[in-house]
N, C-alpha and C. Protein backbone atom coordinates (compact mmCIF):
# COMPACT_ATOMS: atom_id res chain seq x y z
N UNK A 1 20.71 6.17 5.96
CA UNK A 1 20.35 6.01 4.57
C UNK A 1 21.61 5.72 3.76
N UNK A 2 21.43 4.85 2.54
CA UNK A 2 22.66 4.68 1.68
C UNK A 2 23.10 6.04 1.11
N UNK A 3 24.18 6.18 1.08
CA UNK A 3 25.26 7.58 0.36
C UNK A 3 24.89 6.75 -0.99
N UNK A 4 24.52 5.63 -1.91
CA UNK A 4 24.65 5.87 -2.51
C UNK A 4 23.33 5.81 -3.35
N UNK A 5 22.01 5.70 -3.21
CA UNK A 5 21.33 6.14 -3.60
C UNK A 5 20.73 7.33 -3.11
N UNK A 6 19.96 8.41 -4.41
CA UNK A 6 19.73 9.28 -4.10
C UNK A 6 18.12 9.08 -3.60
N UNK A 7 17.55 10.35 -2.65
CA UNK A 7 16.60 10.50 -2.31
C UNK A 7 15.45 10.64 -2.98
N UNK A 8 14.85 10.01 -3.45
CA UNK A 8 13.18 10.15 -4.39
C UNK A 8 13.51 11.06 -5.46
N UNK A 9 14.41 10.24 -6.47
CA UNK A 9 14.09 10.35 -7.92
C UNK A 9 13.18 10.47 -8.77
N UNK A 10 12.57 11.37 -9.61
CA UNK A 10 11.83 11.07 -10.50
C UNK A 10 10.58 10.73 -10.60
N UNK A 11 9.77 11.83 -8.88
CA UNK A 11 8.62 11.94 -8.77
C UNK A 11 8.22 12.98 -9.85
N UNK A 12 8.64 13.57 -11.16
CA UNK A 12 7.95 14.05 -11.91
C UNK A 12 7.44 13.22 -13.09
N UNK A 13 7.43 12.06 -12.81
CA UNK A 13 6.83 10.76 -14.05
C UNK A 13 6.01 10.02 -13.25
N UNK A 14 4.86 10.43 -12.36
CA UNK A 14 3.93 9.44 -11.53
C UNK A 14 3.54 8.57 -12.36
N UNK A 15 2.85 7.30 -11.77
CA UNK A 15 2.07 6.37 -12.73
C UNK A 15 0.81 6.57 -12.00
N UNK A 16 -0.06 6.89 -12.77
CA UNK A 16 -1.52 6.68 -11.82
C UNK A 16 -1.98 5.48 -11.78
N UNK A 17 -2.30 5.05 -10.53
CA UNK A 17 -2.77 3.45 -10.55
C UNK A 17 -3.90 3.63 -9.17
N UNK A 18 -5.08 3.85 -9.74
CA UNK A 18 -5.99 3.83 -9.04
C UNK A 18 -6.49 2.02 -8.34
N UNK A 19 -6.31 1.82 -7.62
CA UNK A 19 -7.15 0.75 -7.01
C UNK A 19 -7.30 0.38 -5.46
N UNK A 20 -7.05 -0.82 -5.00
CA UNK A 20 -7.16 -0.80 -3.49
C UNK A 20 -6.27 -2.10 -2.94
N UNK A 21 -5.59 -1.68 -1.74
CA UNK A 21 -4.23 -2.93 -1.43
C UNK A 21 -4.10 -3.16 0.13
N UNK A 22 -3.41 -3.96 0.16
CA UNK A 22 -3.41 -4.40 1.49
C UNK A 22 -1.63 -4.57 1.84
N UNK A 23 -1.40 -3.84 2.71
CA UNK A 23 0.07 -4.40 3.65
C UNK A 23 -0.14 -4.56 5.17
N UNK A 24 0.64 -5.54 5.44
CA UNK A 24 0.26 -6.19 6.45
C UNK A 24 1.97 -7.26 6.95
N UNK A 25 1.80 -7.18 8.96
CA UNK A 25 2.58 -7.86 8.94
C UNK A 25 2.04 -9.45 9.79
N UNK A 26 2.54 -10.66 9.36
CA UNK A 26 1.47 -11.67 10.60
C UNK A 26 2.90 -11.82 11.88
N UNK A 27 2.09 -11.67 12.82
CA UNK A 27 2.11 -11.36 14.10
C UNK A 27 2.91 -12.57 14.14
N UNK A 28 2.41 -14.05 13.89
CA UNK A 28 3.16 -15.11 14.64
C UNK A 28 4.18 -16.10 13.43
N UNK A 29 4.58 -15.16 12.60
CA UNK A 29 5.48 -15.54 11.75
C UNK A 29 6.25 -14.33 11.18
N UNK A 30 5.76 -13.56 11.23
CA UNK A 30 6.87 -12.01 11.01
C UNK A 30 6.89 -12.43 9.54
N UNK A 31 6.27 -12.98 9.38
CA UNK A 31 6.29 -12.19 7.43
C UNK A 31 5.32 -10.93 7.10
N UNK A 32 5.87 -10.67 5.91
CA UNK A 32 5.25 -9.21 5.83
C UNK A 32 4.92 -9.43 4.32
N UNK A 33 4.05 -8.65 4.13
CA UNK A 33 3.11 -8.76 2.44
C UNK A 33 2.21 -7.32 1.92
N UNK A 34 2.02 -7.32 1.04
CA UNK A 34 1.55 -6.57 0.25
C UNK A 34 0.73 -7.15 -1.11
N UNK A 35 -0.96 -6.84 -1.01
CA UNK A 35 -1.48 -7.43 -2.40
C UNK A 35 -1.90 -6.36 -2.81
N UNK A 36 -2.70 -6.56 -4.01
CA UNK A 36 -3.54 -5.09 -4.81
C UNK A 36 -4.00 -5.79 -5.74
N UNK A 37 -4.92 -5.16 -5.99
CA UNK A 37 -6.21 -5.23 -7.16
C UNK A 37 -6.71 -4.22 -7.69
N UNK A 38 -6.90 -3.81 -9.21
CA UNK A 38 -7.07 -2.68 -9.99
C UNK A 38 -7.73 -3.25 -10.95
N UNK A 39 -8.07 -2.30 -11.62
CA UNK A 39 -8.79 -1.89 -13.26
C UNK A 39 -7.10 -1.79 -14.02
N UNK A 40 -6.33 -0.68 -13.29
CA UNK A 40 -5.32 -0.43 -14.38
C UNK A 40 -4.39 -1.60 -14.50
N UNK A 41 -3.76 -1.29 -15.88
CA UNK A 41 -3.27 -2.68 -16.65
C UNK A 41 -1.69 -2.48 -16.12
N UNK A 42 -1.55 -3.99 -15.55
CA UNK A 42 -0.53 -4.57 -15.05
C UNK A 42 0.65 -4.01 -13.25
N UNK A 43 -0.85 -3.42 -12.41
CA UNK A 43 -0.39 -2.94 -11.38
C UNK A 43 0.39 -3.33 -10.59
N UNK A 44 1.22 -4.78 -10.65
CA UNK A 44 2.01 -5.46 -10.08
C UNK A 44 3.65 -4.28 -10.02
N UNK A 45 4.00 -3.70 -11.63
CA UNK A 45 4.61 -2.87 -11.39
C UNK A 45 5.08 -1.80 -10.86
N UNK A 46 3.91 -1.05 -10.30
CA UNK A 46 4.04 0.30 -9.81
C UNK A 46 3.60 0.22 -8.29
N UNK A 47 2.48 -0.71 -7.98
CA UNK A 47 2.16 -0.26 -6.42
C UNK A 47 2.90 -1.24 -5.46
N UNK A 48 2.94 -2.72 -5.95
CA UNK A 48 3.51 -3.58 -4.33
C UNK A 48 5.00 -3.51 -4.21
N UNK A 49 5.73 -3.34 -2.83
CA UNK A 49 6.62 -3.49 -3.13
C UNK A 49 7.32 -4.10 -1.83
N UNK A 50 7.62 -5.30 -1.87
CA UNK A 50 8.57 -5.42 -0.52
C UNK A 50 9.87 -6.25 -0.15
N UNK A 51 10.54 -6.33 0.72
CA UNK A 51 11.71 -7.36 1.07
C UNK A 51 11.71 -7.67 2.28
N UNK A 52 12.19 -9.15 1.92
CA UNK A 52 11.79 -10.27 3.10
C UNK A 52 13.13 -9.76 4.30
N UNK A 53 12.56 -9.42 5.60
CA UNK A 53 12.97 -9.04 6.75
C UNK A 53 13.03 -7.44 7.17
N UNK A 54 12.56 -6.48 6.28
CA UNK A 54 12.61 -5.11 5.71
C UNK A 54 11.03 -4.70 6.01
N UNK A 55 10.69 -4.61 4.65
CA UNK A 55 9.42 -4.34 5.30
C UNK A 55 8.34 -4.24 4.19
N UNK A 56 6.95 -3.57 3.55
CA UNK A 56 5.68 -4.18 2.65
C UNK A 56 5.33 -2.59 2.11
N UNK A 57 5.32 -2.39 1.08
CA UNK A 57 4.71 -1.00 0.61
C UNK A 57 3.50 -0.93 -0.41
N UNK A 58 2.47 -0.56 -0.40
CA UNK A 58 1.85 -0.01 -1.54
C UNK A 58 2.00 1.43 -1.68
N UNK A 59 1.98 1.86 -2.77
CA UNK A 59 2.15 3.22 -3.39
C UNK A 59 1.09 3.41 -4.97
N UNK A 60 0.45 4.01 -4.16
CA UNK A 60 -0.85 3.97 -5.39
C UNK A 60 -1.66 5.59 -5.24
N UNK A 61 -2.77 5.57 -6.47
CA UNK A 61 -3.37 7.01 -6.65
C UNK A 61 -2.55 7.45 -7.67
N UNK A 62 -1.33 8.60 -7.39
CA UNK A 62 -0.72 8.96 -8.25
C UNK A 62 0.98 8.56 -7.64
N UNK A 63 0.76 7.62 -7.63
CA UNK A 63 2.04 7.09 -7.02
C UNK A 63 3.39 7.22 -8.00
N UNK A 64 4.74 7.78 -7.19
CA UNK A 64 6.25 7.74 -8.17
C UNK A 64 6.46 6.56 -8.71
N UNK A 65 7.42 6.19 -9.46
CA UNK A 65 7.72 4.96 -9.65
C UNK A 65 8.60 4.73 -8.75
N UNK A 66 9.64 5.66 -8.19
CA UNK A 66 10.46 5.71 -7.14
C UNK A 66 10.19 5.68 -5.70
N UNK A 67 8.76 5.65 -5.87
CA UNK A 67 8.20 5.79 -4.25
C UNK A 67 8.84 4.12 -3.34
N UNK A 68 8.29 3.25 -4.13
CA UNK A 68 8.89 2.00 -3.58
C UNK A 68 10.38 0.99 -3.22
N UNK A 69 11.25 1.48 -4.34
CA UNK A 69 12.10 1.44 -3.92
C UNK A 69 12.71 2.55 -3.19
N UNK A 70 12.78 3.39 -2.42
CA UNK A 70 13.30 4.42 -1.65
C UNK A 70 12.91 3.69 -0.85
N UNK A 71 10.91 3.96 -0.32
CA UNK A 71 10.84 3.69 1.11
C UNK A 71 11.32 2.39 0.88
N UNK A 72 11.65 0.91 0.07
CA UNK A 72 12.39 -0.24 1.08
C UNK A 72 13.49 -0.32 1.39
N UNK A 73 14.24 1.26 0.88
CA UNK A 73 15.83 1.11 1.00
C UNK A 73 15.90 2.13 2.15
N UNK A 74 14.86 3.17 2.70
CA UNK A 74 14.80 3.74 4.30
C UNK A 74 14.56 2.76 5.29
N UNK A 75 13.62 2.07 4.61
CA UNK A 75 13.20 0.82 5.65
C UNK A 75 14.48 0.14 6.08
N UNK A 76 15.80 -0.24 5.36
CA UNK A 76 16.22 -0.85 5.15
C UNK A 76 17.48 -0.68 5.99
N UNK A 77 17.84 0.89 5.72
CA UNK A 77 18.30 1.53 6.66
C UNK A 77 18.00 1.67 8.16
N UNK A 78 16.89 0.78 8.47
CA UNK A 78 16.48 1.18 10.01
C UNK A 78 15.38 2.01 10.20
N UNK A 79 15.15 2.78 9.18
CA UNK A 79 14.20 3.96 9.59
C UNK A 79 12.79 3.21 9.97
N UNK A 80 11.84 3.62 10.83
CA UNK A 80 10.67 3.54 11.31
C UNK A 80 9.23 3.70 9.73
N UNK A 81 8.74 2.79 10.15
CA UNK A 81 7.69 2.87 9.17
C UNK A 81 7.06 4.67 8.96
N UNK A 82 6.76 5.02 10.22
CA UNK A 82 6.16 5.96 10.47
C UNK A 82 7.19 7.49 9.43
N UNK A 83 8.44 7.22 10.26
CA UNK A 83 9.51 8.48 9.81
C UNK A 83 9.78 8.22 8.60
N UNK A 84 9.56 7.08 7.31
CA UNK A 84 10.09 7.25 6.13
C UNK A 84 8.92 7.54 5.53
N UNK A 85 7.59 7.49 5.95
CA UNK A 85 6.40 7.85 5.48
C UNK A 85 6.57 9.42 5.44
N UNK A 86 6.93 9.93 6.42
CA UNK A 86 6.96 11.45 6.51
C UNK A 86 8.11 11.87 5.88
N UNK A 87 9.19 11.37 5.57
CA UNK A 87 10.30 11.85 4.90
C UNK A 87 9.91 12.09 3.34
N UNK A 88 8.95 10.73 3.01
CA UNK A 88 8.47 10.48 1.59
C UNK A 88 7.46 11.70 1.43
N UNK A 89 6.59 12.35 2.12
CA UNK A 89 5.43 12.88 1.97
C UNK A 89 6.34 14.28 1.51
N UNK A 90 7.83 14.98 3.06
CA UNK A 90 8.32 16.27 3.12
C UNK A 90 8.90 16.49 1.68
N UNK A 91 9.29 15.32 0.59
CA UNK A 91 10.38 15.47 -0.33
C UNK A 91 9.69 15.46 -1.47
N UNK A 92 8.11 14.70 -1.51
CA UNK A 92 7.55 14.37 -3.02
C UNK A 92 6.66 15.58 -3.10
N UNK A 93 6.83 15.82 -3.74
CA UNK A 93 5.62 16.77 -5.01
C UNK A 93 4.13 16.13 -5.19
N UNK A 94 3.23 16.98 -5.02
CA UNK A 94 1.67 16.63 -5.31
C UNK A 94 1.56 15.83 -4.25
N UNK A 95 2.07 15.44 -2.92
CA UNK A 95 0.82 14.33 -2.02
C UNK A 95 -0.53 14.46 -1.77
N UNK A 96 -0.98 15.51 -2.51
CA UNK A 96 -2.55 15.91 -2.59
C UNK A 96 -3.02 14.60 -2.82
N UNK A 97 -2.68 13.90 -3.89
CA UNK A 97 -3.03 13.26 -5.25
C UNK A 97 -2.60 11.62 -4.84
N UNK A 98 -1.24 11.58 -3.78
CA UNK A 98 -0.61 10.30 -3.63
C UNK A 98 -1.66 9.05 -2.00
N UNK A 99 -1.28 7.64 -2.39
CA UNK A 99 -1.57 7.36 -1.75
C UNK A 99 -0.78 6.20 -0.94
N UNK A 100 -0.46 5.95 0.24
CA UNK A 100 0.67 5.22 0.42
C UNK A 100 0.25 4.71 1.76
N UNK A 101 1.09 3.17 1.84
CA UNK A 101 0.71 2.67 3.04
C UNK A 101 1.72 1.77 2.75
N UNK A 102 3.01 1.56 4.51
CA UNK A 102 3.87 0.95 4.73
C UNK A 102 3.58 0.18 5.90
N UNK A 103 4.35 -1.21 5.80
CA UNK A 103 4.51 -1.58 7.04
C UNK A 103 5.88 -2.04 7.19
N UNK A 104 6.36 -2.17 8.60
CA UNK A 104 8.11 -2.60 8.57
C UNK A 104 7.98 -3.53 9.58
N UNK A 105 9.27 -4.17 9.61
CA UNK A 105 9.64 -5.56 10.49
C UNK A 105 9.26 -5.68 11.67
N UNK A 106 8.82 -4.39 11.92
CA UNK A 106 8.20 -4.47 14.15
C UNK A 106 6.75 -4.59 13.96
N UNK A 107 6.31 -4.57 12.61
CA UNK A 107 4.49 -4.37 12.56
C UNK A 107 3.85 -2.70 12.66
N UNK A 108 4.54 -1.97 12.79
CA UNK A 108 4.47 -0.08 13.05
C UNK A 108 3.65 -0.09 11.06
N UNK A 109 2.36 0.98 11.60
CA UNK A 109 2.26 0.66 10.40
C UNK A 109 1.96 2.73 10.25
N UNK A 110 1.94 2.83 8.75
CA UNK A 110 1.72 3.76 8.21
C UNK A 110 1.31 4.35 7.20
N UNK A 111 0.40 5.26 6.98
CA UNK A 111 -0.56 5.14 6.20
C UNK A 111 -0.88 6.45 5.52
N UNK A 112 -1.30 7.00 4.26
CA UNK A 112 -1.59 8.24 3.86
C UNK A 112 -2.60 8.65 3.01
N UNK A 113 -3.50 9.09 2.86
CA UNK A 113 -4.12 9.63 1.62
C UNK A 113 -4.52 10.91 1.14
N UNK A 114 -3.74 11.53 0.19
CA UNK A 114 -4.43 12.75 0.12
C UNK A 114 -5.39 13.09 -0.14
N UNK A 115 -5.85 14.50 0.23
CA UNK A 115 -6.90 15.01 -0.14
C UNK A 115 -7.66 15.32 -1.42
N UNK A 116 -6.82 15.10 -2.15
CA UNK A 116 -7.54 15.08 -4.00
C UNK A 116 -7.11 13.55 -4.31
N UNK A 117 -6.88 13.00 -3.69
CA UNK A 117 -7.39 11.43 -4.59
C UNK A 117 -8.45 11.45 -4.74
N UNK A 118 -8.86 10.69 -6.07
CA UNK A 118 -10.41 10.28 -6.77
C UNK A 118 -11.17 9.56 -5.71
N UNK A 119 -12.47 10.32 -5.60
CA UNK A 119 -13.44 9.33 -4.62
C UNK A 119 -13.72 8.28 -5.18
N UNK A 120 -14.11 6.95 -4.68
CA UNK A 120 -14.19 6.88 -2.86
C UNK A 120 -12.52 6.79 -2.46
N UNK A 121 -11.72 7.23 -1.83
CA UNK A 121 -10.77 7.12 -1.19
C UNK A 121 -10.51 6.73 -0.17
N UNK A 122 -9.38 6.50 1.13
CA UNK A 122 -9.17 6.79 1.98
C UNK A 122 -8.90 5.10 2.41
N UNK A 123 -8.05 4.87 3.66
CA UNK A 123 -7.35 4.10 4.37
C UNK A 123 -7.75 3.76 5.83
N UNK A 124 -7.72 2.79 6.06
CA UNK A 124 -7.65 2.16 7.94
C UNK A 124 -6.93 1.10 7.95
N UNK A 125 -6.70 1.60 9.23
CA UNK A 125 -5.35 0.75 10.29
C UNK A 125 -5.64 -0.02 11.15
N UNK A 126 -5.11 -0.90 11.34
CA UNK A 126 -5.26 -1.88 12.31
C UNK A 126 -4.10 -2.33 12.71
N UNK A 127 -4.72 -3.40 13.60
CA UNK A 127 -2.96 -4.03 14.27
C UNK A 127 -1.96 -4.71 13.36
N UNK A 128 -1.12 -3.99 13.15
CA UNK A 128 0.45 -4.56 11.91
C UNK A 128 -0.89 -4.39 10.72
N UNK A 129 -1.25 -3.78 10.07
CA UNK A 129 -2.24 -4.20 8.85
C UNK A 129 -2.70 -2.29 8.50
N UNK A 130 -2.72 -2.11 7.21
CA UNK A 130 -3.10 -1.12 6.31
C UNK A 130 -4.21 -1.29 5.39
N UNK A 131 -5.20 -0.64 5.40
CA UNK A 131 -5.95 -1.44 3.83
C UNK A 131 -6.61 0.01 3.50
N UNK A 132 -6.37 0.17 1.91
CA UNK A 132 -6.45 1.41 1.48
C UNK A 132 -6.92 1.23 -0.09
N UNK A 133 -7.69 1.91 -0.76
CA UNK A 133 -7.88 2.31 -2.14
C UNK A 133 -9.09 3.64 -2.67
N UNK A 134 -8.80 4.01 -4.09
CA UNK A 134 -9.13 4.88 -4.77
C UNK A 134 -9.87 4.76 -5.54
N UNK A 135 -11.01 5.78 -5.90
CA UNK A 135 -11.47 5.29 -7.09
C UNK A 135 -12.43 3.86 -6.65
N UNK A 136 -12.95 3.50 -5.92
CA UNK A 136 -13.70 2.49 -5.50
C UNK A 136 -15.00 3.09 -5.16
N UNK A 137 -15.76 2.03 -5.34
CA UNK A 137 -17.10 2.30 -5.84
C UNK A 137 -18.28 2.64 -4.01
N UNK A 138 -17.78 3.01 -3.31
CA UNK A 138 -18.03 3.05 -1.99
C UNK A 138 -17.30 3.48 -0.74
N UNK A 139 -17.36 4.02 0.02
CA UNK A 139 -16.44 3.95 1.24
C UNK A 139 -16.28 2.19 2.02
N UNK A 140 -17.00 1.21 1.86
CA UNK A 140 -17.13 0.33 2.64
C UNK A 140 -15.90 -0.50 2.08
N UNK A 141 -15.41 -0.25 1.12
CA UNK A 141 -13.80 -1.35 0.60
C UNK A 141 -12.87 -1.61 1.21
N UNK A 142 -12.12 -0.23 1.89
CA UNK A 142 -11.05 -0.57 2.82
C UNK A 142 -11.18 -1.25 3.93
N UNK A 143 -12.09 -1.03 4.66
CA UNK A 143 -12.41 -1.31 6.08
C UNK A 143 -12.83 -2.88 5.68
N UNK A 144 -13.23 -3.10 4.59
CA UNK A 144 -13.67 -4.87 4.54
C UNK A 144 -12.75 -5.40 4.09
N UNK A 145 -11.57 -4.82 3.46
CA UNK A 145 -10.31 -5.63 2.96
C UNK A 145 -9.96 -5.82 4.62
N UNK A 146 -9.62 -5.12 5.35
CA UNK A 146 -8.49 -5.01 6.62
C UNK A 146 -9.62 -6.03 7.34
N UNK A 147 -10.82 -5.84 7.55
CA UNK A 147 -11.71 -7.10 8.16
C UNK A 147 -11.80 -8.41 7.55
N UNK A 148 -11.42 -8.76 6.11
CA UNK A 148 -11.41 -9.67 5.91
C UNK A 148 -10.31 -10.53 6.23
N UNK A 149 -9.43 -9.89 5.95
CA UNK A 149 -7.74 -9.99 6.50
C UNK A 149 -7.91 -10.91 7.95
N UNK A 150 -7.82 -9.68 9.00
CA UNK A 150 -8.08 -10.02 10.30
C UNK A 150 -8.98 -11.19 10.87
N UNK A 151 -10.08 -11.22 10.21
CA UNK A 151 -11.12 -12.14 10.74
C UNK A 151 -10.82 -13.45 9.90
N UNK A 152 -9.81 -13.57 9.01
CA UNK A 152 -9.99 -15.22 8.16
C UNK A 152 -8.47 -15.72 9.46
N UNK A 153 -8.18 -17.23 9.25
CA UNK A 153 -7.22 -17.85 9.70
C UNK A 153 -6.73 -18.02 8.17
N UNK A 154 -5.52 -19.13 8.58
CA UNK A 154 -4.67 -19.84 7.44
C UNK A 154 -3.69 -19.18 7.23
N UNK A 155 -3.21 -19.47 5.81
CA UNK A 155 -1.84 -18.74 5.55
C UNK A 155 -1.86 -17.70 5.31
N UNK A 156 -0.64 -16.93 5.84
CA UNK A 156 -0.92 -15.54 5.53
C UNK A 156 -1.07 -15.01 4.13
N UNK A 157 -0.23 -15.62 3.23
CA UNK A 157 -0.94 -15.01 1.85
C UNK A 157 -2.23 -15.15 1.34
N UNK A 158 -2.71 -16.65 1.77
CA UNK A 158 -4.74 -16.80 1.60
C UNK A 158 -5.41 -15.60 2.54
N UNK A 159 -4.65 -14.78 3.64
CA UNK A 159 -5.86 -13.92 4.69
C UNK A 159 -5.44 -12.14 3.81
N UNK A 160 -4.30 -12.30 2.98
CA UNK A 160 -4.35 -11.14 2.33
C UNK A 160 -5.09 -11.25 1.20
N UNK A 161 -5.27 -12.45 0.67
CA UNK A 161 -5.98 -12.67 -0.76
C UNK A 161 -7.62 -12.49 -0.23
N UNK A 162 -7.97 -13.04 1.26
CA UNK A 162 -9.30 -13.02 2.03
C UNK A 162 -9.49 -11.34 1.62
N UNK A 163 -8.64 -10.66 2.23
CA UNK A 163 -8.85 -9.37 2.47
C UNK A 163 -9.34 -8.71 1.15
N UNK A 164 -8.71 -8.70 -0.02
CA UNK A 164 -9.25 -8.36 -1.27
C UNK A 164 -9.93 -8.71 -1.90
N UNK A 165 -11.04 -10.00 -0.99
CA UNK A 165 -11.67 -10.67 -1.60
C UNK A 165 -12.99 -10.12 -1.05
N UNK A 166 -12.75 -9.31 0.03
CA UNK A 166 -13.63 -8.94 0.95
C UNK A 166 -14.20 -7.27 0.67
N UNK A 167 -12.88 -6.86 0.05
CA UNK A 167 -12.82 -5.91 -1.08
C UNK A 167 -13.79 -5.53 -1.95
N UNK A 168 -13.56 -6.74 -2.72
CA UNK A 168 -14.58 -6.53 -4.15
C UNK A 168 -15.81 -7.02 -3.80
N UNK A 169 -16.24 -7.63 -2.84
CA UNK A 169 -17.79 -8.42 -2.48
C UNK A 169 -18.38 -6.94 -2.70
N UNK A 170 -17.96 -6.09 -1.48
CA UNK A 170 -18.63 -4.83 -1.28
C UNK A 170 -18.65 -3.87 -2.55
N UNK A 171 -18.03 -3.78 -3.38
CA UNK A 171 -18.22 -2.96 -4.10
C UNK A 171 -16.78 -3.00 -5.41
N UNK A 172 -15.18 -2.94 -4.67
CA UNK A 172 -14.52 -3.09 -5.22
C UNK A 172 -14.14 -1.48 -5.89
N UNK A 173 -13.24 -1.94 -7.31
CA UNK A 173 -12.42 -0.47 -8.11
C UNK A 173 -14.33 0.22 -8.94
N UNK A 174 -14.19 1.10 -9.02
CA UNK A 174 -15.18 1.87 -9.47
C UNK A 174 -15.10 1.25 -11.37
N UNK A 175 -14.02 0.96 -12.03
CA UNK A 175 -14.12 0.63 -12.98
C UNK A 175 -13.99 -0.64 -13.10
N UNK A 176 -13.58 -1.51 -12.41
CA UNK A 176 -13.56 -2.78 -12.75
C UNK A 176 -12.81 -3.85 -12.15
N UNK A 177 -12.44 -5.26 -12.72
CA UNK A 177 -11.12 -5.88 -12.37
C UNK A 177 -10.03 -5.78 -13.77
N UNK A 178 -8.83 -5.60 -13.71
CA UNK A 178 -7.79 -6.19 -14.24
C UNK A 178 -7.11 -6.91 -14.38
N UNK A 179 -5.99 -6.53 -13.22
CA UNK A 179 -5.38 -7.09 -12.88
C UNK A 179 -5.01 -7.03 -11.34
N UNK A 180 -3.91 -7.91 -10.50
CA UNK A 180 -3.48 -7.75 -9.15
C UNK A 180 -2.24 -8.99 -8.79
N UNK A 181 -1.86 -8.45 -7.70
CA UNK A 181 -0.88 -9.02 -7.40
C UNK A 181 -0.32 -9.50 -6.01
N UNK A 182 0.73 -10.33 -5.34
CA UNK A 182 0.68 -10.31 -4.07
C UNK A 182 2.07 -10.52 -4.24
């Protein structure tokens, strides 16, 4: 890890950003991505976060603002998708409430949701691929983002845009659209 940033700053100012996202790495080009789609206004800031050869984060529910840049600067450091997920969970406050899903440069993916996020909640995994959200109007959202993903061809940013498209057919954010980002 860098000596010179410190370890997860300023998890006592969460942003709540309820919605549902996708990280993902493609297999036969090693790029890596992160989209999201919400009700809340202007989620581009708080949940996606990634760097090209490093690795793809969403951080959503009651996500830090610091959650994203840390994990891409553990990532960055080498650490394993898996071990900066658990470093992030041992150090932050409230993961009752948080929801998070990484992927890094080998495709290792990792994934979290607590137990008091707003229903419908919760996350699935697949090969190099995460798809997760809150506050959605069904359990059937995640599992059709990560199937939409998987099952479209083309470019990889059109099979993450597939994936959230596959999202909202089913049901989508419990309050609405806003905004989103990739």
């Amino acid at each position: 890890m860098s000596n010179n940033m410190p370890l997860l700053l300023g998890y006592n100012t969460p942003q709540i950003s309820n919605t549902f996202s996708i990280v993902a790495r493609d297999k036969e080009t090693g790029l890596m991505g992160v989209a999201v789609q919400s009700h809340y206004f202007s989620v581009a800031i708080t949940v996606p976060w990634a760097e090209a050869g490093v690795g793809a984060t969403a951080t959503q529910a009651y996500g830090g603002v610091d959650f994203g840049p840390t994990i891409v600067s553990l990532l960055k450091d080498g650490h394993s998708s898996k071990k900066v997920l658990a470093k992030v969970l041992k150090t932050a406050s409230r993961t009752q409430y948080r929801q998070i899903a990484i992927v890094d440069s080998k495709g290792e993916i990792a994934a979290f949701t607590g137990m008091s996020c707003t229903p419908e909640a919760g996350h699935c995994i697949g090969d190099a691929v995460s798809a997760q959200g809150n506050v959605m109007i069904n359990d059937l959202v995640w599992p059709a983002i990560k199937n939409g993903y998987t099952s479209s061809t083309g470019k990889f940013a059109e099979r993450l845009v597939n994936g959230l498209e596959s999202g909202q057919k089913v049901g989508g954010d419990l309050r609405g659209q806003q905004s989103a980002a990739i």
